[in-house]
Protein backbone atom coordinates (compact mmCIF):
# COMPACT_ATOMS: atom_id res chain seq x y z
CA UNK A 1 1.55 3.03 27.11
CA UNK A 2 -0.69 1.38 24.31
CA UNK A 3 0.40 -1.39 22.19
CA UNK A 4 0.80 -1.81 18.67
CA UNK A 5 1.21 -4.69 16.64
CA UNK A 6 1.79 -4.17 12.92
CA UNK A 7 2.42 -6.80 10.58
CA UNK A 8 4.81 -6.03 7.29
CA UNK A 9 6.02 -3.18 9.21
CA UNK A 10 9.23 -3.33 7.62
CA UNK A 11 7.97 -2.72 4.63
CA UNK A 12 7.29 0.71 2.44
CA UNK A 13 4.33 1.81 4.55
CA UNK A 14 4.66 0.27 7.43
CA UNK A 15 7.93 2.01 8.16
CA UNK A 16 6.42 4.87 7.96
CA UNK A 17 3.39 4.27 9.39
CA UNK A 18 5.58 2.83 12.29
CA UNK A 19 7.75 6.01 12.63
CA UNK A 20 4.50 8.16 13.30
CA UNK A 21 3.42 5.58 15.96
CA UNK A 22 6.77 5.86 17.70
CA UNK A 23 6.24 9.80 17.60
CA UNK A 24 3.35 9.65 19.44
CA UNK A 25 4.35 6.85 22.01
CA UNK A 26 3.02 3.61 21.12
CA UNK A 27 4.88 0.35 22.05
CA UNK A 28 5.31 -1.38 18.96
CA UNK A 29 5.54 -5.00 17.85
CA UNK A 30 6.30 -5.94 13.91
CA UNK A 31 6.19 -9.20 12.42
CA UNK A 32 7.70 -9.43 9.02
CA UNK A 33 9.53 -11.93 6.61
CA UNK A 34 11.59 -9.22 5.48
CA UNK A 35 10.50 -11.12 1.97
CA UNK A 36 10.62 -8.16 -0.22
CA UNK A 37 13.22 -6.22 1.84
CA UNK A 38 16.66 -6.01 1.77
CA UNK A 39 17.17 -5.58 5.67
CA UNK A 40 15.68 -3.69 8.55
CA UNK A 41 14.67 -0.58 8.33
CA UNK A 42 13.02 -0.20 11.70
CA UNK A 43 15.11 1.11 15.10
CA UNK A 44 15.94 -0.81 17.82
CA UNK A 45 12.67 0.55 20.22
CA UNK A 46 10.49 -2.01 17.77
CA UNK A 47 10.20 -5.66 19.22
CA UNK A 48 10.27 -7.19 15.32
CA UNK A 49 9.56 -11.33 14.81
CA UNK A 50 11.28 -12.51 11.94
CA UNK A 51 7.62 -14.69 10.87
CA UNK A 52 5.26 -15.48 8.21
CA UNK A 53 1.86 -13.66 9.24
CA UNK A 54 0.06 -16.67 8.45
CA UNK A 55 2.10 -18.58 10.58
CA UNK A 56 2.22 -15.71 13.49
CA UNK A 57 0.09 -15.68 16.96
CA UNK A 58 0.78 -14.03 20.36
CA UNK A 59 -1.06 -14.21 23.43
CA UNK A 60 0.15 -10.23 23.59
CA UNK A 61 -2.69 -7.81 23.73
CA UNK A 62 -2.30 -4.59 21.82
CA UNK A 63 -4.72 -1.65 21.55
CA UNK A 64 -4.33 -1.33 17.52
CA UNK A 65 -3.70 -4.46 15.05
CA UNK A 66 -2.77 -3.23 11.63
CA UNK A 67 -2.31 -5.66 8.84
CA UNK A 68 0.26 -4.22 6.35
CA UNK A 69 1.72 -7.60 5.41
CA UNK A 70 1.93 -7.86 1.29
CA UNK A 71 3.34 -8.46 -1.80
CA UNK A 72 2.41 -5.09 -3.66
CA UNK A 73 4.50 -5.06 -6.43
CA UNK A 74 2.86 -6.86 -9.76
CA UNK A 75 6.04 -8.91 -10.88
CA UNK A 76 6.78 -10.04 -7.34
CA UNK A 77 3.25 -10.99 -6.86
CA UNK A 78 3.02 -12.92 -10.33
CA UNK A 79 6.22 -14.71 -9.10
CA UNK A 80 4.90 -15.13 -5.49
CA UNK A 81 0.80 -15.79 -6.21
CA UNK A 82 0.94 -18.48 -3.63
CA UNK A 83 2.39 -16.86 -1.08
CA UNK A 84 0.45 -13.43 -1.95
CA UNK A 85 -2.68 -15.25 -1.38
CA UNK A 86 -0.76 -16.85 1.59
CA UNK A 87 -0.78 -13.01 3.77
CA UNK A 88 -3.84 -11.60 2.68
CA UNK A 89 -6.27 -14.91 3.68
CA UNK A 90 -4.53 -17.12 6.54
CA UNK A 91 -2.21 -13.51 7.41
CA UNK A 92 -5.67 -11.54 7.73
CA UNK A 93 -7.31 -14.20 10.07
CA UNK A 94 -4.41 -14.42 12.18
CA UNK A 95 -4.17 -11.09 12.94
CA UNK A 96 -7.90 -10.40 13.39
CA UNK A 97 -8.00 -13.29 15.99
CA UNK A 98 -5.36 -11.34 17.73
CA UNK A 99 -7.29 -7.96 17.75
CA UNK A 100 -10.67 -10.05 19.06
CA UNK A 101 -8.71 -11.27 21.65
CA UNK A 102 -7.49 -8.40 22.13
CA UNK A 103 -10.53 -6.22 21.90
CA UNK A 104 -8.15 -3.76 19.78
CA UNK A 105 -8.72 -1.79 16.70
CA UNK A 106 -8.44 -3.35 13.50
CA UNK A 107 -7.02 -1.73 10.42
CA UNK A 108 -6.55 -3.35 7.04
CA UNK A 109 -4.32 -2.22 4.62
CA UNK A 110 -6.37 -3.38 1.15
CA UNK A 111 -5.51 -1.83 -2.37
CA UNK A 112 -7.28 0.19 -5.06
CA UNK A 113 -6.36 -3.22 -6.89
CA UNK A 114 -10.08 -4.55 -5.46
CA UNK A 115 -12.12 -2.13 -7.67
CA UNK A 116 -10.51 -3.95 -10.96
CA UNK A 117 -10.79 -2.31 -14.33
CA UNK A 118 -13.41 0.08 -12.52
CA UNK A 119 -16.32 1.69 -14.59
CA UNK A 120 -16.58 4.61 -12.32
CA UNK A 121 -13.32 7.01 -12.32
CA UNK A 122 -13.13 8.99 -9.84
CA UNK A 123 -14.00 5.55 -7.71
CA UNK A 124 -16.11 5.39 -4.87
CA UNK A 125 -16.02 2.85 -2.32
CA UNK A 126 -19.59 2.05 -2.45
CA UNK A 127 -18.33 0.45 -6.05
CA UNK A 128 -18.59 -3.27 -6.20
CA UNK A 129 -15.14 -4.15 -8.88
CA UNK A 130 -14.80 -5.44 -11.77
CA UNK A 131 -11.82 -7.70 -11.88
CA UNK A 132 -11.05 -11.11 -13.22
CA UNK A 133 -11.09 -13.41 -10.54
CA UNK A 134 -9.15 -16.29 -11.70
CA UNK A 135 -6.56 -13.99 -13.75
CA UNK A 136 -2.99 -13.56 -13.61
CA UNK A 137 -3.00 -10.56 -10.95
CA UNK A 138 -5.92 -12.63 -8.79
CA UNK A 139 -3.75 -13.83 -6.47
CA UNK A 140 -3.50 -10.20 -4.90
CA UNK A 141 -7.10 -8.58 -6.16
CA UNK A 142 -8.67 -11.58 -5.11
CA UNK A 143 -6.70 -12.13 -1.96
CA UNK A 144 -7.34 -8.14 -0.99
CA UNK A 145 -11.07 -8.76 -1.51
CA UNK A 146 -11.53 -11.65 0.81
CA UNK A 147 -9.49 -10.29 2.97
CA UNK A 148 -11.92 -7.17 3.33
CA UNK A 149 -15.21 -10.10 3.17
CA UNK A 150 -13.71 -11.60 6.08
CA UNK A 151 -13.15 -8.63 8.36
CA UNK A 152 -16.47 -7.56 7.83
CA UNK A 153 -17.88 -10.68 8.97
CA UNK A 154 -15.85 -10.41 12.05
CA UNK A 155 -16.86 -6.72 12.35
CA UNK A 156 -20.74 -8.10 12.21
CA UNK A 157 -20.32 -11.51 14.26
CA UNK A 158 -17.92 -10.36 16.77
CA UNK A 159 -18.22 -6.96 16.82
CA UNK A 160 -14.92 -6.00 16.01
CA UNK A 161 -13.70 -2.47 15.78
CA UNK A 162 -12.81 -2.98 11.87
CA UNK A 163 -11.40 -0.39 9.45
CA UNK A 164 -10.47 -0.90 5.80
CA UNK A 165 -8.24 1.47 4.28
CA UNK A 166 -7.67 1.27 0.21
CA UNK A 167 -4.39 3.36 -0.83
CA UNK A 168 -4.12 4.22 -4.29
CA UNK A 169 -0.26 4.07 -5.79
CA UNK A 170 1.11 5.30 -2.58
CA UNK A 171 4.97 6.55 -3.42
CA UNK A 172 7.82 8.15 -1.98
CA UNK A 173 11.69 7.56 0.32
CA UNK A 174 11.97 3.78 1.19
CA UNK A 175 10.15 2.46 -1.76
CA UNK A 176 12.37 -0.12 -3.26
CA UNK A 177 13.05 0.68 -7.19
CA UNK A 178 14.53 -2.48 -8.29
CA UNK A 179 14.17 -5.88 -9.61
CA UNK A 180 10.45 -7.55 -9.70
CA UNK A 181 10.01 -5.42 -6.75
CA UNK A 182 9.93 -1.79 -8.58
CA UNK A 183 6.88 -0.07 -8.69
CA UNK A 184 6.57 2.38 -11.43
CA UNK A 185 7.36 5.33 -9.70
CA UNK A 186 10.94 3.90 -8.69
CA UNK A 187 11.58 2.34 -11.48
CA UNK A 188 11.16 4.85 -13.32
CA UNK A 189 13.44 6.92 -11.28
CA UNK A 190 16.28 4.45 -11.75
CA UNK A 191 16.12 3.96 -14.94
CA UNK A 192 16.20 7.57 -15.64
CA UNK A 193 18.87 8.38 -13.18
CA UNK A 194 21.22 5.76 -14.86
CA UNK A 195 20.23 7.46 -17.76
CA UNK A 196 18.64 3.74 -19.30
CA UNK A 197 15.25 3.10 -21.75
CA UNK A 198 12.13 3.91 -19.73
CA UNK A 199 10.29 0.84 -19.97
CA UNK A 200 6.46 1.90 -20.10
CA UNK A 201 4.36 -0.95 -20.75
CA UNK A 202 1.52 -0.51 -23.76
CA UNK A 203 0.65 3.16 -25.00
CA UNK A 204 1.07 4.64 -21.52
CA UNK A 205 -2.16 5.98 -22.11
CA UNK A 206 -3.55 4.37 -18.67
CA UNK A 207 -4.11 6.63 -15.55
CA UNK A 208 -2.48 6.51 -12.20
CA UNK A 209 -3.23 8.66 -8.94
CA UNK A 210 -0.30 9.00 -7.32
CA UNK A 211 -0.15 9.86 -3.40
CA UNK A 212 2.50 11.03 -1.31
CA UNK A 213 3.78 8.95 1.32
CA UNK A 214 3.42 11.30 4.29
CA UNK A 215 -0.08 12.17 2.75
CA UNK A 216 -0.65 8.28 3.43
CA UNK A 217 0.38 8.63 7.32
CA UNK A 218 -1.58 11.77 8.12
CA UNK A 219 -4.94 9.68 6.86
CA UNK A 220 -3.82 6.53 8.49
CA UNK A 221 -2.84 8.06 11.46
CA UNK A 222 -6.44 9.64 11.80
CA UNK A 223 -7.97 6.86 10.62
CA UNK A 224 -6.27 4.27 13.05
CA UNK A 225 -6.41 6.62 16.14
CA UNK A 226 -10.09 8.66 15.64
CA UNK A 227 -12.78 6.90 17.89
CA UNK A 228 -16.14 5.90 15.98
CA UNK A 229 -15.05 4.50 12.74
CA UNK A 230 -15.67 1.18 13.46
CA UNK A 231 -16.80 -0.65 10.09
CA UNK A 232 -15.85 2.34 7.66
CA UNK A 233 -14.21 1.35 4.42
CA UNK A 234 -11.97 4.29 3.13
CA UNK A 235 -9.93 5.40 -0.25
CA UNK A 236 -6.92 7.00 0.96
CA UNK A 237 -5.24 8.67 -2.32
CA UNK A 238 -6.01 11.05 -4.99
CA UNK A 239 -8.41 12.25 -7.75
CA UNK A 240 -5.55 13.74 -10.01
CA UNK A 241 -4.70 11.29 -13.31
CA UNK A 242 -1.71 11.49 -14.77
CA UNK A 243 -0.81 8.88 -17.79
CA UNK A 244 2.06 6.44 -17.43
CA UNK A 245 3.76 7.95 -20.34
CA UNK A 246 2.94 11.86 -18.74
CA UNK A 247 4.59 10.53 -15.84
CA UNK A 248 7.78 9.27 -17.60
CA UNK A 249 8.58 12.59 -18.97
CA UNK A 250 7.61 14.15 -15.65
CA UNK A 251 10.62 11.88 -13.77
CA UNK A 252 12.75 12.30 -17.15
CA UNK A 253 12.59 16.34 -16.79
CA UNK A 254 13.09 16.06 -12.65
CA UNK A 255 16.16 13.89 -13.19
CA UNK A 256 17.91 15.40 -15.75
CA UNK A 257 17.48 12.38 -17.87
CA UNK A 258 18.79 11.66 -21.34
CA UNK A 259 16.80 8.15 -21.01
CA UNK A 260 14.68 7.29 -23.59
CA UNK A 261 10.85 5.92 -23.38
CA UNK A 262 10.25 2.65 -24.99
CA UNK A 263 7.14 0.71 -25.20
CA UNK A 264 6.71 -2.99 -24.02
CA UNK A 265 3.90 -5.02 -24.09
CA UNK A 266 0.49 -4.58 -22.67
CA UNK A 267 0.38 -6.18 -18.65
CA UNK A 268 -2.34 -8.46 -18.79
CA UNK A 269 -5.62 -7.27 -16.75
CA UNK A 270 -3.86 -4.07 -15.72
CA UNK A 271 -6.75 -1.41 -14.84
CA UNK A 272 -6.99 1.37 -17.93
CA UNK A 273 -7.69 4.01 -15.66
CA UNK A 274 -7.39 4.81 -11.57
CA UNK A 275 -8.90 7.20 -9.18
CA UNK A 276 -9.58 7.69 -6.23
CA UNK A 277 -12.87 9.71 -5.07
CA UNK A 278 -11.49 10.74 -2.12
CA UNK A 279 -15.05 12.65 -0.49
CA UNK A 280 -15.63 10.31 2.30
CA UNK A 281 -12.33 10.87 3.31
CA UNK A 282 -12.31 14.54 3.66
CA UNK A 283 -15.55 14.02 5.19
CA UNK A 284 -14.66 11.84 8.39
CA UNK A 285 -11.00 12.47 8.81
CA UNK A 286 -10.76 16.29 7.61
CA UNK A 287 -8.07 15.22 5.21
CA UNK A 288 -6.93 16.00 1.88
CA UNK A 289 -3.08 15.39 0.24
CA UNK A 290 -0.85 18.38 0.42
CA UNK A 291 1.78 17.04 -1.29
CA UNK A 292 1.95 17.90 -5.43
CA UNK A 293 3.48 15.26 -7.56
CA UNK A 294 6.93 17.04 -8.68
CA UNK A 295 7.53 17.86 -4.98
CA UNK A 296 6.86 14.15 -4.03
CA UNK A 297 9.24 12.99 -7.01
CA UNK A 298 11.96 15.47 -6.11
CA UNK A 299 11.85 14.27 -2.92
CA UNK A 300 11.75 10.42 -3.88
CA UNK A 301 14.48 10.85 -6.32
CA UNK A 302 16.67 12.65 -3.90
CA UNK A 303 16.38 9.11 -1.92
CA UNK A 304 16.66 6.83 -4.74
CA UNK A 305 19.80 8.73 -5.67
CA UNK A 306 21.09 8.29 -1.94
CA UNK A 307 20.47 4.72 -1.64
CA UNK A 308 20.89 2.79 -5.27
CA UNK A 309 23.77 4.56 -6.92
């Protein structure tokens, strides 16, 4: 049986990501704070150490190594910037010394967050950023981009089977909605379902590409599992925009909503527009998303509903 080890598998993605390994046999290890979860949302088959990545090693081998372990949320990572830069420096080199000791196959969960306010939309990976390195949201851009500097150095001293996926606004069932760690999909959703103000920050006139979550396992699962990608650096999302403020009236109409939209002020550094050129991906893993936005919303509010009112 082959091994997995998955760090911040308790998470949004990594639960699902994690469900799909269990469906096709894997033995699976997690280790997770549970920092920006409420409890466990992984079954009993899943060996799961209650551990800061940073702080985590195992003389375990495991075929795959996939680092998942983040803050993702903006607020939470504004609060948290220590700590965000924390996982995604110390985190990433413990669990790549793990994989070279294991002679296993790396895979890096990074962000569309590493291209910045990008001047190319849709955005290649071949695109270099353009972020600010010592701003507010650098403790997760900047952390993200070293993280993918430093596997690639272990890809080209070590020769490490590497892989560096960058999701783009990856939503759907088991995304938390509230507090500092609500994304703007869920949040959304719960505001409208309890009928509240929207809270859209600036004009809503920036762009978002939003991507199903089972969209996200299909890619990562081909990605992870397909032999001869070692050192490929992927965009796993969409090229469809939609504006913040076209996707407030989407989740208003889905809901039933009498919420209102109300404008707040500008985040600082947040990226005008985001998407994903997604070529390279339908190129090497014969993949494309299946899943349209209302679908993925129905099906995300349906879960929201379930689990927060």
């Amino acid at each position: 049986m082959k091994k997995c080890l998955v760090s911040g598998g308790n998470g949004f993605l990594g639960s699902h990501l994690i469900e799909k390994c269990l469906e096709n046999g894997l033995e699976v290890t997690v280790v997770d704070n549970f920092s920006t979860m409420k409890s466990s949302n992984l079954p009993e088959t899943v060996n799961i150490i209650d551990k800061n990545v940073e702080d985590f090693y195992t003389e375990g081998n495991f075929d795959y190594v996939v680092h998942l372990a983040a803050r993702p949320s903006p607020e939470d990572y504004i609060a948290h910037p220590v700590d965000t830069l924390m996982s995604n420096s110390l985190g990433t080199l413990s669990m790549l010394e793990i994989a070279r000791k294991s002679k296993g196959v790396f895979m890096y969960t990074s962000s569309s967050e590493t291209y910045g306010n990008a001047s190319i939309i849709p955005t290649p990976e071949t695109y270099w950023g353009n972020v600010n390195f010592t701003g507010i949201r650098s403790c997760y851009d900047e952390g993200k981009r070293y993280s993918e500097a430093l596997i690639m150095a272990y890809m080209r001293q070590f020769g490490l089977d590497t892989r560096i996926q960058r999701p783009f606004n990856v939503y759907g069932p088991g995304i938390r909605p509230d507090g500092q760690y609500g994304r703007v999909v869920p949040r959304f959703i719960l505001q409208a379902l309890k009928d509240e103000d929207i809270t859209v920050h600036g004009k809503g006139d920036q762009t978002r590409s939003f991507l199903y979550v089972d969209d996200w396992v299909e890619a990562t699962w081909k990605f992870l599992t397909k032999s001869g990608l070692k050192g490929e650096i992927l965009n796993i999302g969409s090229n469809k925009e939609i504006t913040i403020l076209e996707l407030a009236k989407i989740i208003i109409e889905v809901t039933g909503s009498s919420s209102k939209i109300v404008h707040l002020d500008s985040r600082e550094d947040d990226p005008f527009r985001r998407s994903a050129d997604i070529s390279k991906a339908r190129k090497i893993l014969d993949w494309t998303p299946n899943t349209e936005l209302e679908v993925g919303l129905i099906n995300t509010v349906k879960w929201v509903r379930d689990n927060y009112l």
